[in-house]
C-alpha atoms as a PDB file:
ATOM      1  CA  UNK A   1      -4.167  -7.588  12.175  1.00  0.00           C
ATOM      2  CA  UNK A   2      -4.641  -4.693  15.086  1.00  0.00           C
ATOM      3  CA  UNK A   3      -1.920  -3.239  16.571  1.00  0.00           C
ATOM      4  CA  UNK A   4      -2.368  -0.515  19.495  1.00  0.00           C
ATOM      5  CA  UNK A   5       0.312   1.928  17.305  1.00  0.00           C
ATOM      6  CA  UNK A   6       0.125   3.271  14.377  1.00  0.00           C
ATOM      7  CA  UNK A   7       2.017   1.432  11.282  1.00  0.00           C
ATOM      8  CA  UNK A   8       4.905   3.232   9.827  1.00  0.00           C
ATOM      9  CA  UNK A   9       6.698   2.004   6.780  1.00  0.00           C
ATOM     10  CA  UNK A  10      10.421   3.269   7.219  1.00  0.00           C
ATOM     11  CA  UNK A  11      12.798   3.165   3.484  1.00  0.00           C
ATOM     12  CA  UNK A  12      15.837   1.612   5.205  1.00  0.00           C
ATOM     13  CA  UNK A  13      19.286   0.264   3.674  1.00  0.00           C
ATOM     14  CA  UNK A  14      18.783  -3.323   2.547  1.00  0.00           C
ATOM     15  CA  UNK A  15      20.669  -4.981   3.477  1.00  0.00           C
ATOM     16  CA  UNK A  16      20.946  -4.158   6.671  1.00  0.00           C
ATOM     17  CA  UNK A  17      25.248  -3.695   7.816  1.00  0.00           C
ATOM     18  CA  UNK A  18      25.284  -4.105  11.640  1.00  0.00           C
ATOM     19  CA  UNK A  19      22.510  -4.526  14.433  1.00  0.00           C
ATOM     20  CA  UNK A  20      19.763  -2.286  13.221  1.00  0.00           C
ATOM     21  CA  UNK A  21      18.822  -1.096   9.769  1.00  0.00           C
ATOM     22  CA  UNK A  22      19.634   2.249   9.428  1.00  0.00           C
ATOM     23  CA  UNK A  23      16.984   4.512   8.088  1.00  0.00           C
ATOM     24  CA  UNK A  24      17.017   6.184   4.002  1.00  0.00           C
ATOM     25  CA  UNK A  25      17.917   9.879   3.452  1.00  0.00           C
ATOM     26  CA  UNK A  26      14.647  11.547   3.414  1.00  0.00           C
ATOM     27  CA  UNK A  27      16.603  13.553   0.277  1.00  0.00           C
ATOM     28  CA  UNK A  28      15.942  10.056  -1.473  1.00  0.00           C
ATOM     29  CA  UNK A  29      12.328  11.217  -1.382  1.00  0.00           C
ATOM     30  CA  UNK A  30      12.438  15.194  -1.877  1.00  0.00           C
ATOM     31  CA  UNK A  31      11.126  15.031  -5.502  1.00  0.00           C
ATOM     32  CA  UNK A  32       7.675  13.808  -4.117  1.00  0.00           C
ATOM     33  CA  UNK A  33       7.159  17.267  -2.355  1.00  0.00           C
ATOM     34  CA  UNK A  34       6.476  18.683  -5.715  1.00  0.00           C
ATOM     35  CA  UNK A  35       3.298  16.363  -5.854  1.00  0.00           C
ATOM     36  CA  UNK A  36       2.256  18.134  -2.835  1.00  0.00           C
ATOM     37  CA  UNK A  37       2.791  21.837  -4.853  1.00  0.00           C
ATOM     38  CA  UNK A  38       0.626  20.673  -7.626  1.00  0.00           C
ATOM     39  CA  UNK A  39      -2.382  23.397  -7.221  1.00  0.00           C
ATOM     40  CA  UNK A  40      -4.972  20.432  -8.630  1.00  0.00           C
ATOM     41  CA  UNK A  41      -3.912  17.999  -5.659  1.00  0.00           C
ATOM     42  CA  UNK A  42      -6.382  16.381  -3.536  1.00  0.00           C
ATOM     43  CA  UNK A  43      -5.505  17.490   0.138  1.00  0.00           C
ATOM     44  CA  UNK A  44      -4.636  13.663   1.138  1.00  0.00           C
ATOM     45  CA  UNK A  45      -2.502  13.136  -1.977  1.00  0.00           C
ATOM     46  CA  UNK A  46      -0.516  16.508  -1.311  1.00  0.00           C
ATOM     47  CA  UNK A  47      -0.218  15.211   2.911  1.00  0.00           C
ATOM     48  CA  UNK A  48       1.612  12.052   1.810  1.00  0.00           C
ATOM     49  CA  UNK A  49       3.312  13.244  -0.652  1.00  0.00           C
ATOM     50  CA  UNK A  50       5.198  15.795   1.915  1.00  0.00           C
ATOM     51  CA  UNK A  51       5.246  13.617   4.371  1.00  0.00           C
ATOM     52  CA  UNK A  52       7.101  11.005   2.265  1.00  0.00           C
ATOM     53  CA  UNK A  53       9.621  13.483   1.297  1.00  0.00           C
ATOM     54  CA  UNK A  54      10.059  15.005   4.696  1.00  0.00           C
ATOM     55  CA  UNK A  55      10.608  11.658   6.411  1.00  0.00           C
ATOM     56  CA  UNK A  56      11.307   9.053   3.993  1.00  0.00           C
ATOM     57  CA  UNK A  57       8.273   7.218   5.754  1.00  0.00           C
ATOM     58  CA  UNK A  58       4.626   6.151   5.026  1.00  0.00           C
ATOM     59  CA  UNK A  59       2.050   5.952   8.192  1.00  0.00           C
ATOM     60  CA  UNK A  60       0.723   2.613   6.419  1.00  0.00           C
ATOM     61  CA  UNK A  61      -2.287   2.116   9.195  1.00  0.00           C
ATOM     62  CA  UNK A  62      -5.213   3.723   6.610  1.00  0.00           C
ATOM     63  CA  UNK A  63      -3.648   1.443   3.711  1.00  0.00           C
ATOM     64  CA  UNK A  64      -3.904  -2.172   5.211  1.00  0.00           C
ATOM     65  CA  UNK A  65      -6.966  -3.319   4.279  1.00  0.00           C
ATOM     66  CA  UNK A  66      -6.729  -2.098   1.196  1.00  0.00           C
ATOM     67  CA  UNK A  67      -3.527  -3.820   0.247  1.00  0.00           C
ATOM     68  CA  UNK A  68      -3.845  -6.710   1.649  1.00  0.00           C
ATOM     69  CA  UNK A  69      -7.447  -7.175  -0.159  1.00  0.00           C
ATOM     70  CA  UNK A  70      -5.836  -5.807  -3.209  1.00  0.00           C
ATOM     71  CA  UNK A  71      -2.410  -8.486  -2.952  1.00  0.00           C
ATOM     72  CA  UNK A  72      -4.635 -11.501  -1.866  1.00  0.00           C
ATOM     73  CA  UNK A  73      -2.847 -11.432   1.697  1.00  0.00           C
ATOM     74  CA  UNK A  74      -2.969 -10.582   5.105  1.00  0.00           C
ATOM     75  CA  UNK A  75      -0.286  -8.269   6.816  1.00  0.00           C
ATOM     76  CA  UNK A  76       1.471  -7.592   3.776  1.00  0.00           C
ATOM     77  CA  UNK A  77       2.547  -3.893   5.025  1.00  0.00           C
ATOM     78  CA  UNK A  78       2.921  -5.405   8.486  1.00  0.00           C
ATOM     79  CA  UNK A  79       5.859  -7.522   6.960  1.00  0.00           C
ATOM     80  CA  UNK A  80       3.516 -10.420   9.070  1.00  0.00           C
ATOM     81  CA  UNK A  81       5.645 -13.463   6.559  1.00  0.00           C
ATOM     82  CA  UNK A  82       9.161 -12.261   7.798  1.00  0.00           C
ATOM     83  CA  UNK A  83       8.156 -11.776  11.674  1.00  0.00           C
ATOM     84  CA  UNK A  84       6.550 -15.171  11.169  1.00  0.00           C
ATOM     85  CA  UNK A  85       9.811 -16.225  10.160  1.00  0.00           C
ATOM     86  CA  UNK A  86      11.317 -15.442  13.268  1.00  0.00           C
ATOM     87  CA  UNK A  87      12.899 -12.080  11.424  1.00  0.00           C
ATOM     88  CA  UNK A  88      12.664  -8.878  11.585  1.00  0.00           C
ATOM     89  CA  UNK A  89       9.395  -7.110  10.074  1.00  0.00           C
ATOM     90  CA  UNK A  90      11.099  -5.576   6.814  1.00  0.00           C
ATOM     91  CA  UNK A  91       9.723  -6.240   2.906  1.00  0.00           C
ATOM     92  CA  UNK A  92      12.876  -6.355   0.963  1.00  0.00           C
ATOM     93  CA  UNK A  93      13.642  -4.550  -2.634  1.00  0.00           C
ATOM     94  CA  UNK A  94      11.919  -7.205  -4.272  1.00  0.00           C
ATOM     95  CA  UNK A  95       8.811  -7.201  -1.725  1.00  0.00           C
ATOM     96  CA  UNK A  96       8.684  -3.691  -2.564  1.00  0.00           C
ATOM     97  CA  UNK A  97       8.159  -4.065  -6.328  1.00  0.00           C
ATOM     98  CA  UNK A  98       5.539  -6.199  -6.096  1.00  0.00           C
ATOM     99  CA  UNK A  99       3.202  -3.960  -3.945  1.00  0.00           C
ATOM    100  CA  UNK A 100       4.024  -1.218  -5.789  1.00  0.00           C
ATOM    101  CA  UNK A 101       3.347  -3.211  -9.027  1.00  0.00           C
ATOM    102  CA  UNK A 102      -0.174  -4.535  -7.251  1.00  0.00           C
ATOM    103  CA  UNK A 103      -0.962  -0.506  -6.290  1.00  0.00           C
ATOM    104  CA  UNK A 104       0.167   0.514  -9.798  1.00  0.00           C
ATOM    105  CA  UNK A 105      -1.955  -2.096 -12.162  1.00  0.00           C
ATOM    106  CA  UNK A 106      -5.176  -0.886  -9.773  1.00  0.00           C
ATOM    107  CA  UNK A 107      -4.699   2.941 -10.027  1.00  0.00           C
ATOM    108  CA  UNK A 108      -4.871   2.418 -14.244  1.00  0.00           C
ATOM    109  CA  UNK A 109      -7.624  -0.187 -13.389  1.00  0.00           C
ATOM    110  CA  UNK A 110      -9.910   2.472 -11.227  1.00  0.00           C
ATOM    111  CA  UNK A 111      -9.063   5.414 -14.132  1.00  0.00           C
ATOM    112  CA  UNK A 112     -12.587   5.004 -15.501  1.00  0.00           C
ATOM    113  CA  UNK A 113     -14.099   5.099 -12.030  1.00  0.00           C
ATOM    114  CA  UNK A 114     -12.416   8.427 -10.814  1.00  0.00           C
ATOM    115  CA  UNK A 115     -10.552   9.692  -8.221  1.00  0.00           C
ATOM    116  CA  UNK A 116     -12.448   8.762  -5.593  1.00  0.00           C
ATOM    117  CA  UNK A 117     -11.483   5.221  -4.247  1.00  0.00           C
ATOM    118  CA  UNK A 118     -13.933   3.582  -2.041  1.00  0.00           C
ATOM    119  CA  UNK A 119     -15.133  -0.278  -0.778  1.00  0.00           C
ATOM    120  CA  UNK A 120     -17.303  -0.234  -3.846  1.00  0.00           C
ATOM    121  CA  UNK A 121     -15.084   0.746  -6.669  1.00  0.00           C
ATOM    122  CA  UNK A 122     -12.297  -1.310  -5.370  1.00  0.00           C
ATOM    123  CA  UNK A 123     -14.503  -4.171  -5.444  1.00  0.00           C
ATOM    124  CA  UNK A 124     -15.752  -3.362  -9.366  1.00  0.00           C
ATOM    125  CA  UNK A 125     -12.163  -2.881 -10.162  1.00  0.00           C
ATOM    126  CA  UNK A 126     -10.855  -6.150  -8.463  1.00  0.00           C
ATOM    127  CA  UNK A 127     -14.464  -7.720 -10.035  1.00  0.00           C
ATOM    128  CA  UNK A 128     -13.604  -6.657 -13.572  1.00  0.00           C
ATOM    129  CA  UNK A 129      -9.871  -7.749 -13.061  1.00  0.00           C
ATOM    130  CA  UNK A 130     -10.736 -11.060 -12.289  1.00  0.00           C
ATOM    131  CA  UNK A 131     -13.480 -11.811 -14.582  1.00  0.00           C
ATOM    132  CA  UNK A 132     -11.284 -11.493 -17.329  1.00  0.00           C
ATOM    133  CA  UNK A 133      -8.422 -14.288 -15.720  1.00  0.00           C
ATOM    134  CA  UNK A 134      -7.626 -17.744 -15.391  1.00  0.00           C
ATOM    135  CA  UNK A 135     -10.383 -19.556 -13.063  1.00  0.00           C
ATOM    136  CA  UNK A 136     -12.565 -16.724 -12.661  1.00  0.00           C
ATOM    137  CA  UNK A 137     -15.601 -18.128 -10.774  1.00  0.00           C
ATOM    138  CA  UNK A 138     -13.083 -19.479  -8.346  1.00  0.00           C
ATOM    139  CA  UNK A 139     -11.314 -16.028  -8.213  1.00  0.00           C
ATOM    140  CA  UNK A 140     -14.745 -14.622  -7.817  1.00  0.00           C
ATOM    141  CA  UNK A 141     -15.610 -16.779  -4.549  1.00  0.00           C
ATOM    142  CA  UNK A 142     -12.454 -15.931  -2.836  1.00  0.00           C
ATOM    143  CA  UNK A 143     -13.434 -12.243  -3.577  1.00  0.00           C
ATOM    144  CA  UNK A 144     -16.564 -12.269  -2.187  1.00  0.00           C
ATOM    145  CA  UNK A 145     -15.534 -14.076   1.115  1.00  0.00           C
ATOM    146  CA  UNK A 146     -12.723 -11.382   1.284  1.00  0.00           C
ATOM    147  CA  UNK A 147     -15.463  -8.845   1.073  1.00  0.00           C
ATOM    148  CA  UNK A 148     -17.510 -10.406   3.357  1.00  0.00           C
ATOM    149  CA  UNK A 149     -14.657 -10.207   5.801  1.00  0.00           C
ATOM    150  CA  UNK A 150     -14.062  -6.777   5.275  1.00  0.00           C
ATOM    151  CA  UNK A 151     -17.388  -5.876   6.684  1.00  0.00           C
ATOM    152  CA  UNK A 152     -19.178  -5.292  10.202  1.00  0.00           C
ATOM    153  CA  UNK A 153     -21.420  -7.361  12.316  1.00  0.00           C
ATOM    154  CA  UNK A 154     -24.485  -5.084  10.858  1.00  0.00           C
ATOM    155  CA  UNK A 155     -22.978  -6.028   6.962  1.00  0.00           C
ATOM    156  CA  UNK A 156     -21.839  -2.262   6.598  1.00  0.00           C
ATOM    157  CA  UNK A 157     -18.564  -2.345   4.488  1.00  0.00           C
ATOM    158  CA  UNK A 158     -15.325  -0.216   5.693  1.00  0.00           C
ATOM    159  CA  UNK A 159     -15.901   3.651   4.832  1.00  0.00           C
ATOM    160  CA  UNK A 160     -12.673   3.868   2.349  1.00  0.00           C
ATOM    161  CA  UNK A 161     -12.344   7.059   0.878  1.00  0.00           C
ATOM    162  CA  UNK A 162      -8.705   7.610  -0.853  1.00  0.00           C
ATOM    163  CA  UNK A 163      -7.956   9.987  -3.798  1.00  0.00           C
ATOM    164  CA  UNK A 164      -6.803   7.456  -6.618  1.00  0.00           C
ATOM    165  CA  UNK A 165      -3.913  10.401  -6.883  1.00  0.00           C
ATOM    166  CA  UNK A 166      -2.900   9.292  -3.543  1.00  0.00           C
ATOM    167  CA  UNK A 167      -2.676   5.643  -4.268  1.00  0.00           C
ATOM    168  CA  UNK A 168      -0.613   6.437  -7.081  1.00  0.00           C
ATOM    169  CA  UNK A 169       1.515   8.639  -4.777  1.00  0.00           C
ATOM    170  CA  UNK A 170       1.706   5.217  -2.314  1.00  0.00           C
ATOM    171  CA  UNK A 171       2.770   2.949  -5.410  1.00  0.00           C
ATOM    172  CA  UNK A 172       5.734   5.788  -5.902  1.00  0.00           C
ATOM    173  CA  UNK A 173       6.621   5.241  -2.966  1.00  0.00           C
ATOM    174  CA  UNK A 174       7.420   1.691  -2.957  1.00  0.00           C
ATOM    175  CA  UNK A 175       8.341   1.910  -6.403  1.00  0.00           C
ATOM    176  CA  UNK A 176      11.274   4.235  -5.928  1.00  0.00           C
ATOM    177  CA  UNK A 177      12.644   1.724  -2.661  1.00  0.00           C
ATOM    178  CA  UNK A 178      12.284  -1.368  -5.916  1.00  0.00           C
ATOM    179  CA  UNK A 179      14.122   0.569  -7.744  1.00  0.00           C
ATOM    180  CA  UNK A 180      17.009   2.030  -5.477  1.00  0.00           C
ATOM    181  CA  UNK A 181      17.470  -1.164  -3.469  1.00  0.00           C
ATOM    182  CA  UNK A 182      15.825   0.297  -0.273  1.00  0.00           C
ATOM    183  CA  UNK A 183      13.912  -2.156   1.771  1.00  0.00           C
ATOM    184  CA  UNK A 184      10.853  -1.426   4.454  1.00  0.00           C
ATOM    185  CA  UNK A 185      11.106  -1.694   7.858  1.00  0.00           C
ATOM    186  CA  UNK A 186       7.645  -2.066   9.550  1.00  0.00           C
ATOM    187  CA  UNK A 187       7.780  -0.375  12.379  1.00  0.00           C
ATOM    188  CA  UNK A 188       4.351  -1.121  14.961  1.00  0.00           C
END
């Protein structure tokens, strides 16, 4: 999905009590500015970190792919299911928790590959996590056609490069709106 704007995910008060929903307290978020203190931070990890806290807001455009190849769906931080719906483009409490349970299960899954997060250790990650399901050569198939997807005309893949820190940082993110009842509004 390509929109000309940038993505923002905005923590907003679900539900929503007249017209528009009306934006989180970014002092819901202020604890995540100490991530960005941390002296052993990678420089991306620290810049969402603050930025979270500041504004109470992720710029989700970088993340996308990722999440979507990582939750088996397309336009998952575009809120894509409730605008087909004919409603506004928000991921409830609930919605929330599950990407941030997705993000969470493949930080600990990269650990033994490092910080560094690219197209080729999400794939061994997602590889290993699915070998050891239900229906695995199946799983495996729809993995590879993902992949396929994912890359260029010329068969280059996407140049990811995330700090595994960051990710974690993301997963916070949507973990604290779970768990305080705050919903996203994706705003494109």
């Amino acid at each position: 999905m390509a929109h000309d704007k940038g993505l923002d995910n905005v923590a907003v008060h679900w539900p929503r009590t007249n017209q528009y929903y009306d934006p989180v307290a970014p002092a819901e978020f202020v604890d995540f500015g100490a991530i960005a203190d941390r002296p052993e931070i990678a420089a991306p990890t620290g810049a969402l970190a603050l930025h979270i806290a500041k504004t109470g807001t992720v710029r989700a455009t970088a993340y996308t792919e990722l999440i979507d190849l990582l939750l088996g769906l397309e336009g998952v931080l575009y809120a894509t299911e409730a605008a087909a719906e004919d409603e506004d483009p928000v991921i409830d409490p609930d919605g929330c928790a599950w990407i941030a349970g997705g993000l969470e299960r493949f930080v600990e899954g990269h650990e033994k590959f490092g910080d560094l997060v690219t197209f080729d250790t999400v794939t061994e990650v997602l590889r290993t996590a699915i070998s050891a399901g239900r229906l695995a050569e199946q799983q495996l198939r729809w993995l590879d056609q993902r992949l396929a997807a994912l890359r260029d005309d010329a068969g280059n893949s996407p140049h990811w490069s995330f700090a595994r820190t960051e990710l974690a940082v993301l997963a916070g993110f949507y973990r604290r709106c779970a768990e305080r009842g705050f919903a996203i509004f994706a705003d494109y």
